[in-house]
PDB file of N, CA and C in Angstrom:
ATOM      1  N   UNK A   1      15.488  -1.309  -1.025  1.00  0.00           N
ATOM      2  CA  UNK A   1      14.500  -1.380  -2.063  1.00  0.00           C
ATOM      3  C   UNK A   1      13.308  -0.528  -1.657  1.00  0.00           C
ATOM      4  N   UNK A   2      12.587   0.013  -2.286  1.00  0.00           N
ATOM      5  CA  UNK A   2      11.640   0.970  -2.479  1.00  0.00           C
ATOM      6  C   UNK A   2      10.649   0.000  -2.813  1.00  0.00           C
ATOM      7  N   UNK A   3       9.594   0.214  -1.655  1.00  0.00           N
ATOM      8  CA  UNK A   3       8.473  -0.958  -2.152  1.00  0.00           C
ATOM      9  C   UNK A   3       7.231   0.215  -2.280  1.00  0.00           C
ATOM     10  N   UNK A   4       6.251  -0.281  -3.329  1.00  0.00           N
ATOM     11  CA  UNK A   4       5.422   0.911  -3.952  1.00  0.00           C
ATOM     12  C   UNK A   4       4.321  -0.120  -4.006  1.00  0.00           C
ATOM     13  N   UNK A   5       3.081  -0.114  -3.599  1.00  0.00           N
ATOM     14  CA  UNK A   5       1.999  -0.462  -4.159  1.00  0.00           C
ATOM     15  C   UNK A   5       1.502  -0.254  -5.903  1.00  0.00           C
ATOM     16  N   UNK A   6       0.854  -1.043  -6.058  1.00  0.00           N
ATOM     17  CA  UNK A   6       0.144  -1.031  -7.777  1.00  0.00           C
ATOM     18  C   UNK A   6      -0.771  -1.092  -7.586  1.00  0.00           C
ATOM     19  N   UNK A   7      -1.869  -0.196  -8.463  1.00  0.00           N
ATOM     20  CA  UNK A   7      -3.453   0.146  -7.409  1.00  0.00           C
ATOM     21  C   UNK A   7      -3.663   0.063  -6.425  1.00  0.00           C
ATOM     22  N   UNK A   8      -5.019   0.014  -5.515  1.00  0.00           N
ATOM     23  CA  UNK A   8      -5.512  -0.145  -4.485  1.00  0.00           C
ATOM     24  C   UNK A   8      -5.192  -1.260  -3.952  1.00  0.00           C
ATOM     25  N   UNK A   9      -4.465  -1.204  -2.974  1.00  0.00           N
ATOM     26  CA  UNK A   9      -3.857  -3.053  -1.853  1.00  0.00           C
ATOM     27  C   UNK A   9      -4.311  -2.834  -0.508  1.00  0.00           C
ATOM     28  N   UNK A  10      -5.383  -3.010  -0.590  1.00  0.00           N
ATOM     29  CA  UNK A  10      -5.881  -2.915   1.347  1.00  0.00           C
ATOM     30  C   UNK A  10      -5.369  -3.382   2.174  1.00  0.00           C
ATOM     31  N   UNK A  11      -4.015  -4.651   1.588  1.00  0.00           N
ATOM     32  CA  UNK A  11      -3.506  -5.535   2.125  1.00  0.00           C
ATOM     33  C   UNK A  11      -1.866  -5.233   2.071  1.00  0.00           C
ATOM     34  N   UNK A  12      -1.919  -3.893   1.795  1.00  0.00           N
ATOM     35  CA  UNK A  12      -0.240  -3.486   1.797  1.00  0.00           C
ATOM     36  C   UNK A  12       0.703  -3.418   3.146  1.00  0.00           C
ATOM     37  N   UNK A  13       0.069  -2.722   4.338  1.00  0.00           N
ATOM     38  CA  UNK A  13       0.677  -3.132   5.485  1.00  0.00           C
ATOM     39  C   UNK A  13       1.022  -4.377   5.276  1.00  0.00           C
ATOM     40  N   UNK A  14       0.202  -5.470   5.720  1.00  0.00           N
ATOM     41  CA  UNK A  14       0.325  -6.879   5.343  1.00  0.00           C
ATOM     42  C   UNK A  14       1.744  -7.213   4.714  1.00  0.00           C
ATOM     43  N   UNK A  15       1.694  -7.021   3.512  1.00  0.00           N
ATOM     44  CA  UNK A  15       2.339  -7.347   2.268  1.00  0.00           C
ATOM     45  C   UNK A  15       4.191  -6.711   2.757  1.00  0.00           C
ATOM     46  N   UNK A  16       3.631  -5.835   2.699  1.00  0.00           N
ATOM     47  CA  UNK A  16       5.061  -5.144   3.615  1.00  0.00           C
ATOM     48  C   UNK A  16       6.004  -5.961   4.412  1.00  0.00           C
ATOM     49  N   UNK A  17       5.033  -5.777   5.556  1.00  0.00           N
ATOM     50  CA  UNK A  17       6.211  -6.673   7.054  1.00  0.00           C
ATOM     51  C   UNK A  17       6.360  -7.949   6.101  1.00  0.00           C
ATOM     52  N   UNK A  18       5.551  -8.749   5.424  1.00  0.00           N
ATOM     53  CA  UNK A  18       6.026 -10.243   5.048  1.00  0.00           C
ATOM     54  C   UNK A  18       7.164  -9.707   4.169  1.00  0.00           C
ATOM     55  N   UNK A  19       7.431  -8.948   3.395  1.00  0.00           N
ATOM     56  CA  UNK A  19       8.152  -8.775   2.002  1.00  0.00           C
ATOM     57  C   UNK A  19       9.617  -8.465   3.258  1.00  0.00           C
ATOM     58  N   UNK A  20       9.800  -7.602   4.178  1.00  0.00           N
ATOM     59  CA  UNK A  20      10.714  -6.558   5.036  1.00  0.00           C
ATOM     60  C   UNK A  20      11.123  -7.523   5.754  1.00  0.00           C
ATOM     61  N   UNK A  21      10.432  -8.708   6.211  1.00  0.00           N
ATOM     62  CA  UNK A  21      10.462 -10.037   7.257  1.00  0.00           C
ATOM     63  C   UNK A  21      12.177 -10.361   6.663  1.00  0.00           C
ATOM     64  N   UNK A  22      12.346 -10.644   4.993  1.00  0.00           N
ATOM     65  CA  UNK A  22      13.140 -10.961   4.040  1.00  0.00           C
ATOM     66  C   UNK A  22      14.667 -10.024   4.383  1.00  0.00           C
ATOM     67  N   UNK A  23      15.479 -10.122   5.223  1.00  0.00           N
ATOM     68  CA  UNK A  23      16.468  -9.255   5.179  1.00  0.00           C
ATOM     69  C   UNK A  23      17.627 -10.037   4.568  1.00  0.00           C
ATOM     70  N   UNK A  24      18.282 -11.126   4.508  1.00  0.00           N
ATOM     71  CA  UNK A  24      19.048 -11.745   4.329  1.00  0.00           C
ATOM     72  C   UNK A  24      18.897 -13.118   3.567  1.00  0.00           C
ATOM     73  N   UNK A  25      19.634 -13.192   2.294  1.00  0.00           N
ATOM     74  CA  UNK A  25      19.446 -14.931   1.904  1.00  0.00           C
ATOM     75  C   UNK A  25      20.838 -15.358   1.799  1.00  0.00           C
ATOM     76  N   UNK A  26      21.268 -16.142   1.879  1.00  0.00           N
ATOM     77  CA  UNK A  26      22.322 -16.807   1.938  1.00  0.00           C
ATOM     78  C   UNK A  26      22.699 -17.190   0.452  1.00  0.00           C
ATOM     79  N   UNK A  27      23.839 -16.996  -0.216  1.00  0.00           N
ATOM     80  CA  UNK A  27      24.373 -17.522  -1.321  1.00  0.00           C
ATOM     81  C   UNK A  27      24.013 -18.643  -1.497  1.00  0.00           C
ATOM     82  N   UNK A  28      24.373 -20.013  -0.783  1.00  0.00           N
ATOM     83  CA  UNK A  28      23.974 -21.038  -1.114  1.00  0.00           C
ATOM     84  C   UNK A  28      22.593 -21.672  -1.612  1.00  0.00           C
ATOM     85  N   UNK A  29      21.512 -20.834  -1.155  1.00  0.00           N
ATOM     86  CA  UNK A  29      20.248 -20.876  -1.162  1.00  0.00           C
ATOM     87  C   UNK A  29      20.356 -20.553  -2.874  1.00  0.00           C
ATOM     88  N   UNK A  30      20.683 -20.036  -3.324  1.00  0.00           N
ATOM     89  CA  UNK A  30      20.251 -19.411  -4.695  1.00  0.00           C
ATOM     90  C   UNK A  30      20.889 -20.201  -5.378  1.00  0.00           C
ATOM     91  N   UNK A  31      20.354 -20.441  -6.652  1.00  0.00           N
ATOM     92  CA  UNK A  31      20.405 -21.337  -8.027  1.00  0.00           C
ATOM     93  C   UNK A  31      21.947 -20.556  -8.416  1.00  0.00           C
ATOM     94  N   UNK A  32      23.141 -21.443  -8.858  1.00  0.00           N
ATOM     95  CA  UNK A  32      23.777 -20.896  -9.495  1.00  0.00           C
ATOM     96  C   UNK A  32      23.553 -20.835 -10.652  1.00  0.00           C
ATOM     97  N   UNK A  33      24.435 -19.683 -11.878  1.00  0.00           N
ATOM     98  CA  UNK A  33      23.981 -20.330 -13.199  1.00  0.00           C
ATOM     99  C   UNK A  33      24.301 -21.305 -13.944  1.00  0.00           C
ATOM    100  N   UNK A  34      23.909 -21.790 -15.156  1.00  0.00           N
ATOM    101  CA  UNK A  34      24.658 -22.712 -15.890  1.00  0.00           C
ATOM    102  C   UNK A  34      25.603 -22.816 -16.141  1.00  0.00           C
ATOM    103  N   UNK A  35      26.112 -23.764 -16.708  1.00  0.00           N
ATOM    104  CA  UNK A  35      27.906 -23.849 -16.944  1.00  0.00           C
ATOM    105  C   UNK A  35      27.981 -23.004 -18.628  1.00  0.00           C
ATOM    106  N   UNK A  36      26.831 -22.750 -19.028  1.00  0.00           N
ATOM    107  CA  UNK A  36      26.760 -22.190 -20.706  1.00  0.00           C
ATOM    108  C   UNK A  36      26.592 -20.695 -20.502  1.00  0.00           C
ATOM    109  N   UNK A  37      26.370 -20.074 -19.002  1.00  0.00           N
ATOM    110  CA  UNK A  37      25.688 -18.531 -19.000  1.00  0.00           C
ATOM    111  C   UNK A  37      26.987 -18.040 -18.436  1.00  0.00           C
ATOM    112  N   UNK A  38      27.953 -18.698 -17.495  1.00  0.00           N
ATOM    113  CA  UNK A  38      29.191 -18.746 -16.351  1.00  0.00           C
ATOM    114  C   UNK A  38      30.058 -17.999 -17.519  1.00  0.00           C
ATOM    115  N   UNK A  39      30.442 -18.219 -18.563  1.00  0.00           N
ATOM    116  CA  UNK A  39      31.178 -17.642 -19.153  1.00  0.00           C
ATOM    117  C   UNK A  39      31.398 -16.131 -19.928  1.00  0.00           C
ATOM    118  N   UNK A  40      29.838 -15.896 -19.523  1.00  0.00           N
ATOM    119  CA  UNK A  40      29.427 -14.140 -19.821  1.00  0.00           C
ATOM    120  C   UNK A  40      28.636 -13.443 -18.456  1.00  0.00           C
ATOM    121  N   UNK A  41      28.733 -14.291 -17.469  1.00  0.00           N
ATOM    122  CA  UNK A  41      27.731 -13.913 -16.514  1.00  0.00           C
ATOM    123  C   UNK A  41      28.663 -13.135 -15.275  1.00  0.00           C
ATOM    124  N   UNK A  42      28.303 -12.091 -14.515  1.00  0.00           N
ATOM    125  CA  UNK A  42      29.188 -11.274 -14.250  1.00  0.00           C
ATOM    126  C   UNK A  42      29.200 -12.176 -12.794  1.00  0.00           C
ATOM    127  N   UNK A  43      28.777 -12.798 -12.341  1.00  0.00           N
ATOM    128  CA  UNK A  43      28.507 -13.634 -10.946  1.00  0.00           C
ATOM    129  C   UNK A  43      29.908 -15.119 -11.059  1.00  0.00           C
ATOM    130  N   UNK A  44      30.469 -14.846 -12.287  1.00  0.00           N
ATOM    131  CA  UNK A  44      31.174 -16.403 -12.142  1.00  0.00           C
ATOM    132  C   UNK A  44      32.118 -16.294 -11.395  1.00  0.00           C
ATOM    133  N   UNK A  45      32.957 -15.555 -11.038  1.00  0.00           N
ATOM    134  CA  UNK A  45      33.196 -15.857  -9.419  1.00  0.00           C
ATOM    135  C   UNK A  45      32.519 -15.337  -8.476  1.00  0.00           C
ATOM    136  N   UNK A  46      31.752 -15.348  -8.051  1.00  0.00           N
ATOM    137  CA  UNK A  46      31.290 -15.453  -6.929  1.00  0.00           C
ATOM    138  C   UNK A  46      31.286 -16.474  -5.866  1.00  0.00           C
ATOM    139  N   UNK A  47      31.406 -16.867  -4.473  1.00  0.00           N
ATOM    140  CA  UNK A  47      31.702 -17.933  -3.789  1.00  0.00           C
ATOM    141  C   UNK A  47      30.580 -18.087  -3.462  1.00  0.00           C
ATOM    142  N   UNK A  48      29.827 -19.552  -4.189  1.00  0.00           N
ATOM    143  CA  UNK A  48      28.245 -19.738  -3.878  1.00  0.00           C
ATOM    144  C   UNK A  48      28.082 -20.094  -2.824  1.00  0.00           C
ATOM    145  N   UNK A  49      29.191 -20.555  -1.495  1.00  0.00           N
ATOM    146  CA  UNK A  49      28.913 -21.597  -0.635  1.00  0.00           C
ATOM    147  C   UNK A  49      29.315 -20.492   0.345  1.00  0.00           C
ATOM    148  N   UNK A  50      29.521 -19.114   0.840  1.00  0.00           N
ATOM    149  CA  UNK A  50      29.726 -18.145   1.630  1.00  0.00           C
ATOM    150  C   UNK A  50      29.184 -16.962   1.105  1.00  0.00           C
ATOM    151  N   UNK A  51      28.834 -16.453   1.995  1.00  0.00           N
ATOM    152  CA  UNK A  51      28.393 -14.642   2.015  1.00  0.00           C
ATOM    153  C   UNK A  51      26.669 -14.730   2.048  1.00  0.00           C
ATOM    154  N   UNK A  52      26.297 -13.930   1.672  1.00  0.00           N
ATOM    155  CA  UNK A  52      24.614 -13.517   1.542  1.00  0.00           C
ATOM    156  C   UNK A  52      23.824 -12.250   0.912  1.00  0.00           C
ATOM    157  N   UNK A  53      23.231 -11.987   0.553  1.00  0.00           N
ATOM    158  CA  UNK A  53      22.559 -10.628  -0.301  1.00  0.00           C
ATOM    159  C   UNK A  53      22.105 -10.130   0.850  1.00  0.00           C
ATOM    160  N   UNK A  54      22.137  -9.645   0.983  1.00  0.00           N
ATOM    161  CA  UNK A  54      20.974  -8.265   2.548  1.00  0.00           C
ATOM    162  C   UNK A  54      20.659  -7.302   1.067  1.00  0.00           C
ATOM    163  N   UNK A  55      19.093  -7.381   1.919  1.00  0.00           N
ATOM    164  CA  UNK A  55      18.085  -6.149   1.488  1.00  0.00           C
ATOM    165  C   UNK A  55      17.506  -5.325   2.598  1.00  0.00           C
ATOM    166  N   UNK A  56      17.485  -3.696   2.189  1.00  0.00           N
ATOM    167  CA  UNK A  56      16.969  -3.024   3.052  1.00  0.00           C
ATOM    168  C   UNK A  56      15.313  -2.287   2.417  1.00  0.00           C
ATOM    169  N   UNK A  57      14.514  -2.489   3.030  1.00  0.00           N
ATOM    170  CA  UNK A  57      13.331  -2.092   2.208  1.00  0.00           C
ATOM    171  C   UNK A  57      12.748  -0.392   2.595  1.00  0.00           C
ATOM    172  N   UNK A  58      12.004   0.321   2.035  1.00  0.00           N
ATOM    173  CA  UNK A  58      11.581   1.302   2.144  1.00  0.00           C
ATOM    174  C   UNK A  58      10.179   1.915   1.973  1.00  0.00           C
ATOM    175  N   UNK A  59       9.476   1.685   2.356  1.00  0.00           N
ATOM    176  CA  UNK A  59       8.035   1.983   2.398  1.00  0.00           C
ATOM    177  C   UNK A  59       7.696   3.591   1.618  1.00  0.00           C
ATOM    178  N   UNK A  60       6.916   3.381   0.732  1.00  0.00           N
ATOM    179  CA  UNK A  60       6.886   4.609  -0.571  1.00  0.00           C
ATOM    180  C   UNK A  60       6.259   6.202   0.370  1.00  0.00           C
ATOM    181  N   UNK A  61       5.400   5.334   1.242  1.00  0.00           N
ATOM    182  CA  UNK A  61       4.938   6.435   2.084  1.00  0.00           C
ATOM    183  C   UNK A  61       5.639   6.819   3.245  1.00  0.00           C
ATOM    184  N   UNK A  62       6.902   6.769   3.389  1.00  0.00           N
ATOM    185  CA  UNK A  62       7.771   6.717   4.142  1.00  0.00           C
ATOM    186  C   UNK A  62       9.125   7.829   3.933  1.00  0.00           C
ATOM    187  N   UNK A  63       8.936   8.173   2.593  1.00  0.00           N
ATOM    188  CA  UNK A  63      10.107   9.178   1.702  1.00  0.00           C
ATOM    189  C   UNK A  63       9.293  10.393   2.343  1.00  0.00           C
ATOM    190  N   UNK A  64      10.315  11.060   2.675  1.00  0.00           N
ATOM    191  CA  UNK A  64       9.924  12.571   2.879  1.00  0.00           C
ATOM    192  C   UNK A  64       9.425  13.102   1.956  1.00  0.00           C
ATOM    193  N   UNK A  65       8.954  14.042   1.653  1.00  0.00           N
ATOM    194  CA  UNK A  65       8.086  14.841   1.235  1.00  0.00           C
ATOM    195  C   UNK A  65       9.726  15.626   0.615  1.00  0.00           C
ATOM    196  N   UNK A  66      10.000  15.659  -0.702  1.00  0.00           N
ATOM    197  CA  UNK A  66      10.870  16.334  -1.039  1.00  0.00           C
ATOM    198  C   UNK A  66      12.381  15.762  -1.324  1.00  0.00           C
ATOM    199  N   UNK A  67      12.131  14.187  -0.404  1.00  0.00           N
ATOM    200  CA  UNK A  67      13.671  13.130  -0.443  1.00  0.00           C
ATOM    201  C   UNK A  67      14.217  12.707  -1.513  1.00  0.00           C
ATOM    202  N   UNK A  68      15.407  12.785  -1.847  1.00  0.00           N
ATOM    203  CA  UNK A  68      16.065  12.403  -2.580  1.00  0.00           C
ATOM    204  C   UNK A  68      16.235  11.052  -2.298  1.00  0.00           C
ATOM    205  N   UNK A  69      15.381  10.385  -3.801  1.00  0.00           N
ATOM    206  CA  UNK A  69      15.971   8.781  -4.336  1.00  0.00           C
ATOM    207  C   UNK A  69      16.394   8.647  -5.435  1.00  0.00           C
ATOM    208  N   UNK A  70      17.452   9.419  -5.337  1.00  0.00           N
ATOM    209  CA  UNK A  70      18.604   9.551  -6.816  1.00  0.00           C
ATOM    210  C   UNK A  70      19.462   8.264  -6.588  1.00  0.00           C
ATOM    211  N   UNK A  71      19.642   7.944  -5.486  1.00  0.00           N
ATOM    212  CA  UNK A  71      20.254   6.684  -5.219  1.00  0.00           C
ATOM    213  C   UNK A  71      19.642   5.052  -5.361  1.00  0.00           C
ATOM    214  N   UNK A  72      18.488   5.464  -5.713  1.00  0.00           N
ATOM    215  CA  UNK A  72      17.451   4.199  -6.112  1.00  0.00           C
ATOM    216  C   UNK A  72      17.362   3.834  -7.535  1.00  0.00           C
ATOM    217  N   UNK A  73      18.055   2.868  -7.926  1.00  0.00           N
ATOM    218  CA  UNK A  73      17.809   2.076  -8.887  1.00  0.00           C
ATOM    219  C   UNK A  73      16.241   1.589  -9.591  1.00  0.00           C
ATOM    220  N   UNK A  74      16.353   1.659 -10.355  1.00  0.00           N
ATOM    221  CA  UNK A  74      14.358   1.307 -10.466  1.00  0.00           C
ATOM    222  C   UNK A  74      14.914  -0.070 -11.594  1.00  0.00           C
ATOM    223  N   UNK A  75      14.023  -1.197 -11.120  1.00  0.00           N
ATOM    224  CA  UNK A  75      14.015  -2.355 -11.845  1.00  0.00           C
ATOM    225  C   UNK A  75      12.552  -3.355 -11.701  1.00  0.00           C
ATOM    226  N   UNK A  76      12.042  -3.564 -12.878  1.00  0.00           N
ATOM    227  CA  UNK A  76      10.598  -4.036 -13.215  1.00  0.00           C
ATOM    228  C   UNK A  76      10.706  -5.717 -12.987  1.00  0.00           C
ATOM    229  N   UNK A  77       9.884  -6.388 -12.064  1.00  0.00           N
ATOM    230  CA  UNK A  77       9.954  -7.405 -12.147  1.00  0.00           C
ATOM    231  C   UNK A  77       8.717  -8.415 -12.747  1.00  0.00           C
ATOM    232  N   UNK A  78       8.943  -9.191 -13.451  1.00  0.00           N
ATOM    233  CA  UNK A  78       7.611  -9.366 -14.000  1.00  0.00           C
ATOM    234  C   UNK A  78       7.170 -10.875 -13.561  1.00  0.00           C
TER     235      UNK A  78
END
């Protein structure tokens, strides 16, 4: 993930290592969905009680000067 500040964050180092701290959650940890969403939801098999999501993070000031992030997904969280 590509982490980007929004205005001025004096507190972005900060914000960073806590957000980067985050490498791994465990399936079980996460809410499955309802038994009404399971039937269109692309996760219904998934094995909630094994595996884990890993995230790798990327600091915006950290892209080369010229790097290709054609491979970066962009998604708005609100």
């Amino acid at each position: 993930m590509l982490v980007v500040p929004i205005g001025r964050n004096s507190l972005f180092d900060q914000h960073f290592q806590t957000v980067s701290d985050l490498r791994e959650i465990p399936l079980y940890e996460l809410n499955r969905p309802s038994h009404s969403v399971t039937t269109s939801c692309p996760f219904k098999h998934f094995n909630w009680t094994d595996g884990a999501l890993r995230f790798d993070f990327l600091r915006y000031d950290r892209v080369l000067v010229g790097g290709d992030l054609n491979d970066f997904q962009v998604q708005l969280f609100h």
